[in-house]
Protein backbone atom coordinates (compact mmCIF):
# COMPACT_ATOMS: atom_id res chain seq x y z
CA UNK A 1 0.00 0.00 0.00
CA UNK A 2 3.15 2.22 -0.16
CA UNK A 3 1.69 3.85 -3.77
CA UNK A 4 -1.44 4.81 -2.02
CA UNK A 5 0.13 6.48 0.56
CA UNK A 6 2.38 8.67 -1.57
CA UNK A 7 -0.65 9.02 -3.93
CA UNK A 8 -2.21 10.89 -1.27
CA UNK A 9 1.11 12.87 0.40
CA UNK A 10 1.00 14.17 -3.79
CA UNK A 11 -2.44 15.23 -3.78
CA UNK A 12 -3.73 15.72 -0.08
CA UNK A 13 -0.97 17.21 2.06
CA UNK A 14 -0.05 20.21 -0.63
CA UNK A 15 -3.22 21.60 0.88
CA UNK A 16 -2.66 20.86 4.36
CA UNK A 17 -1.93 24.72 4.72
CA UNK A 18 -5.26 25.53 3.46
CA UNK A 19 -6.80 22.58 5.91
CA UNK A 20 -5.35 24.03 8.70
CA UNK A 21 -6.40 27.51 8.03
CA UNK A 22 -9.85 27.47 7.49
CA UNK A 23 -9.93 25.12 11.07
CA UNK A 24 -8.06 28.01 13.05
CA UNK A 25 -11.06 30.10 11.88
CA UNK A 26 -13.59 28.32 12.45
CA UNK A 27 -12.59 26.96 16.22
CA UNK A 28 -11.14 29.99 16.87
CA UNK A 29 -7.59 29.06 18.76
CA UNK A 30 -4.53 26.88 17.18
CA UNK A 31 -4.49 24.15 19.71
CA UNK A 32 -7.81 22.50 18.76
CA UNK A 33 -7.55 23.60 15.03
CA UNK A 34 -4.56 21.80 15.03
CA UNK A 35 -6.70 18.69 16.69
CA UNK A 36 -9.28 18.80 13.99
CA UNK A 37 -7.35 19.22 11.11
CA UNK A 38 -5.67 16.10 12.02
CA UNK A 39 -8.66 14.43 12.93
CA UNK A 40 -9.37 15.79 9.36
CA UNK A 41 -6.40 14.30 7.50
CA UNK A 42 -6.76 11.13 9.05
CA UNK A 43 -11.15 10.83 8.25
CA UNK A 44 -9.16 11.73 4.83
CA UNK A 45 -6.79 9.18 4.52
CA UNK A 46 -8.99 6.55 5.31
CA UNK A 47 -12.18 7.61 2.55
CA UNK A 48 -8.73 8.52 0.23
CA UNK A 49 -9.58 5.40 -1.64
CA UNK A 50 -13.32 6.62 -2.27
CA UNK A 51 -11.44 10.05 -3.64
CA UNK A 52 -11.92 10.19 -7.70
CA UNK A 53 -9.59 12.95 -8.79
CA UNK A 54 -10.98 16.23 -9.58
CA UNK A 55 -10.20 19.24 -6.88
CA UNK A 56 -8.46 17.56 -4.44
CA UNK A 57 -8.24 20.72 -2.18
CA UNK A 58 -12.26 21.30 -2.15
CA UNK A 59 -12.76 17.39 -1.09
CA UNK A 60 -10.10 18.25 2.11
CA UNK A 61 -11.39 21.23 3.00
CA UNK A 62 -14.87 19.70 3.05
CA UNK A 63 -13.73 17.18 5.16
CA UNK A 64 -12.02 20.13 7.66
CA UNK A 65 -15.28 21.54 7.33
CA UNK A 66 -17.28 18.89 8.60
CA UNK A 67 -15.12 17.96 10.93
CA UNK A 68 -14.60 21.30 12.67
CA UNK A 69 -18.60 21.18 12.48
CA UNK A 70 -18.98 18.27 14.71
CA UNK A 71 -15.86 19.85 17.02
CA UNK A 72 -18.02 22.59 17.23
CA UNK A 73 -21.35 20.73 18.07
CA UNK A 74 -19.86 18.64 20.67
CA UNK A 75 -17.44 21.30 22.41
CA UNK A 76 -19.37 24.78 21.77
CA UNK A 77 -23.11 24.16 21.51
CA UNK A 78 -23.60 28.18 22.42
CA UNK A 79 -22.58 28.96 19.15
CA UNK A 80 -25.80 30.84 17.70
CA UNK A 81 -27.63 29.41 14.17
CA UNK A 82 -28.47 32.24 11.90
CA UNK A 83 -31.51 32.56 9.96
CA UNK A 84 -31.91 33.82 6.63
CA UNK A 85 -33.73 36.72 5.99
CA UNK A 86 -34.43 38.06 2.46
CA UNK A 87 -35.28 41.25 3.35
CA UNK A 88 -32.09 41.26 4.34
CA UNK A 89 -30.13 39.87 1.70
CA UNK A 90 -32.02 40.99 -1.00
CA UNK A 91 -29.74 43.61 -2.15
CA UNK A 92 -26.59 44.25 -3.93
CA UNK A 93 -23.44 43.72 -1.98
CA UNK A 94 -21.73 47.31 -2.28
CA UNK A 95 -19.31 46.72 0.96
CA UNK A 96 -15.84 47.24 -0.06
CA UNK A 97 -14.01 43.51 -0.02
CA UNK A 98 -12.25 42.77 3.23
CA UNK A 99 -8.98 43.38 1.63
CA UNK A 100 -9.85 46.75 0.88
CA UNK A 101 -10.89 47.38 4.71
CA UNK A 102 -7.25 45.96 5.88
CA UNK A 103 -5.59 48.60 3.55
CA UNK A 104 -7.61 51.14 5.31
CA UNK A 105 -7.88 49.91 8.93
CA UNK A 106 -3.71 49.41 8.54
CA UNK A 107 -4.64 47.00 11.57
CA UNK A 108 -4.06 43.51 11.60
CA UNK A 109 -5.35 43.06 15.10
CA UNK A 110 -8.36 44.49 14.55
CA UNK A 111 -9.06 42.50 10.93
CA UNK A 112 -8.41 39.26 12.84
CA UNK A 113 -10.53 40.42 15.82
CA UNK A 114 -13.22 41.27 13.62
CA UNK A 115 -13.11 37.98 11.48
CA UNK A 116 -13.37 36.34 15.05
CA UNK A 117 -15.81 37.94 16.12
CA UNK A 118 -18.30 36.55 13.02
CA UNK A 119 -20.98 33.87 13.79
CA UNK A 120 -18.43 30.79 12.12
CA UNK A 121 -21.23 30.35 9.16
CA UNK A 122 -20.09 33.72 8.08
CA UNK A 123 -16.17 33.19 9.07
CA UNK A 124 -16.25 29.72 7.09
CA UNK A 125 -17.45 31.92 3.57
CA UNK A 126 -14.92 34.61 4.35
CA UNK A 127 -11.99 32.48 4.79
CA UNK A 128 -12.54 30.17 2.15
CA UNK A 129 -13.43 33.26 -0.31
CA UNK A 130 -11.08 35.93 0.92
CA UNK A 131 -8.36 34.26 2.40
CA UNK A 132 -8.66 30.91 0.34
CA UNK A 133 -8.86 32.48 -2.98
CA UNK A 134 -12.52 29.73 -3.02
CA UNK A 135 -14.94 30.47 -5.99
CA UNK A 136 -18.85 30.52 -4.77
CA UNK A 137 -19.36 27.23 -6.21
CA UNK A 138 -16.03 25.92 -4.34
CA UNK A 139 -18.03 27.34 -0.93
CA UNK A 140 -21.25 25.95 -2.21
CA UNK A 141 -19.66 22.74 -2.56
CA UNK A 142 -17.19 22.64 0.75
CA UNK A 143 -20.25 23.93 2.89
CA UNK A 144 -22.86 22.08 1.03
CA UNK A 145 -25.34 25.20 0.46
CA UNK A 146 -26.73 26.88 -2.60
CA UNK A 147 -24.21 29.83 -4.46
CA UNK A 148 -26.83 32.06 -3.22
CA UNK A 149 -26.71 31.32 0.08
CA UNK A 150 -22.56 31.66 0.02
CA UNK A 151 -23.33 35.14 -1.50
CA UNK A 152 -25.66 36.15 1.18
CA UNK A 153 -23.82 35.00 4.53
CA UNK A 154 -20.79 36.60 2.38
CA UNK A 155 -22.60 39.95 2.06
CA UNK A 156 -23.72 39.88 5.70
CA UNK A 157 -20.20 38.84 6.96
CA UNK A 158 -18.55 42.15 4.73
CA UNK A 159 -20.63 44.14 6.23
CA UNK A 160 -19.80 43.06 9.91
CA UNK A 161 -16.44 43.42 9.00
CA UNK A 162 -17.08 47.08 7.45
CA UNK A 163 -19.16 48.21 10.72
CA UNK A 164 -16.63 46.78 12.97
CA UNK A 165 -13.47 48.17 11.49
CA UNK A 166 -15.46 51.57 11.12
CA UNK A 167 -16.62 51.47 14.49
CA UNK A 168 -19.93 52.23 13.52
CA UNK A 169 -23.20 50.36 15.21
CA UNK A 170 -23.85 47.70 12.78
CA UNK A 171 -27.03 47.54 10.45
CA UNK A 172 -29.14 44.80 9.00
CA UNK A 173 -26.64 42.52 11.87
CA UNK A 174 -26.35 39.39 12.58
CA UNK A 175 -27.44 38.93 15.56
């Protein structure tokens, strides 16, 4: 089984990077994002043999994302669901993109701090889309949604991000 094994250190562990950021988002400290992105890797190396080619970095990170899911369930059941409101969401997205608010803010601290502070439905879509370079149908597939839904929570996440860096009481929120 040697050729499976570097089959998947060739196509798995080049996105390990990837795996492991998009877990330190979404549990929020290194230690246990650490814990389920090897938890992660090995759910992955076992199903590796189910794996039939195509975007190898999409089928990891769904399997970070369900993992740090269940993490979540079982360690953090506080964490709030959010609803979906069209009234909402109905609109066009005219927040400026978070990279545009780091240029401005000229605070790291207070980027990450904001990102952490998001309901982790709306941290997952940033990170994967902003800091993951992850089309909408990437997200849609990773997280299992419809596009539309990775465009709203992506709209409603920008804007957090735009209130908090602005220090301005947040509209339309997501509370």
């Amino acid at each position: 089984m040697p050729d499976a094994s570097a089959n998947f250190d060739q196509t798995i562990l080049p996105h390990l990077d990837a795996a492991y950021n998009l877990a330190r988002w979404l549990i929020g400290n290194e230690r246990d994002a650490e814990d389920v992105t090897q938890e992660a890797c090995l759910r992955a190396f076992k199903f590796f043999g189910g794996f039939r080619g195509g975007d190898a970095r999409s089928w990891l990170l769904t399997i970070v994302r369900r993992t740090a899911w269940s993490w979540l369930q079982s360690n953090r059941r506080h964490e709030e669901a959010v609803e979906y409101d069209e009234e909402l969401h109905g609109g066009v997205d005219v927040a400026p993109s978070p990279e545009t608010t780091l240029i401005r803010a000229g605070d790291v601290d207070a980027v990450r701090q904001a990102i952490a502070s998001l309901p982790a439905v709306f941290r997952e879509v940033l990170v994967l889309r902003e800091l993951e370079d992850c089309s909408y149908k990437e997200i849609a597939d990773i997280a299992g949604v419809p596009i539309g839904t990775v465009m709203s929570r992506l709209t409603r996440a920008r804007r957090h991000l735009q209130a908090v860096l602005s220090n301005q009481p947040q509209s339309g929120g997501l509370s």
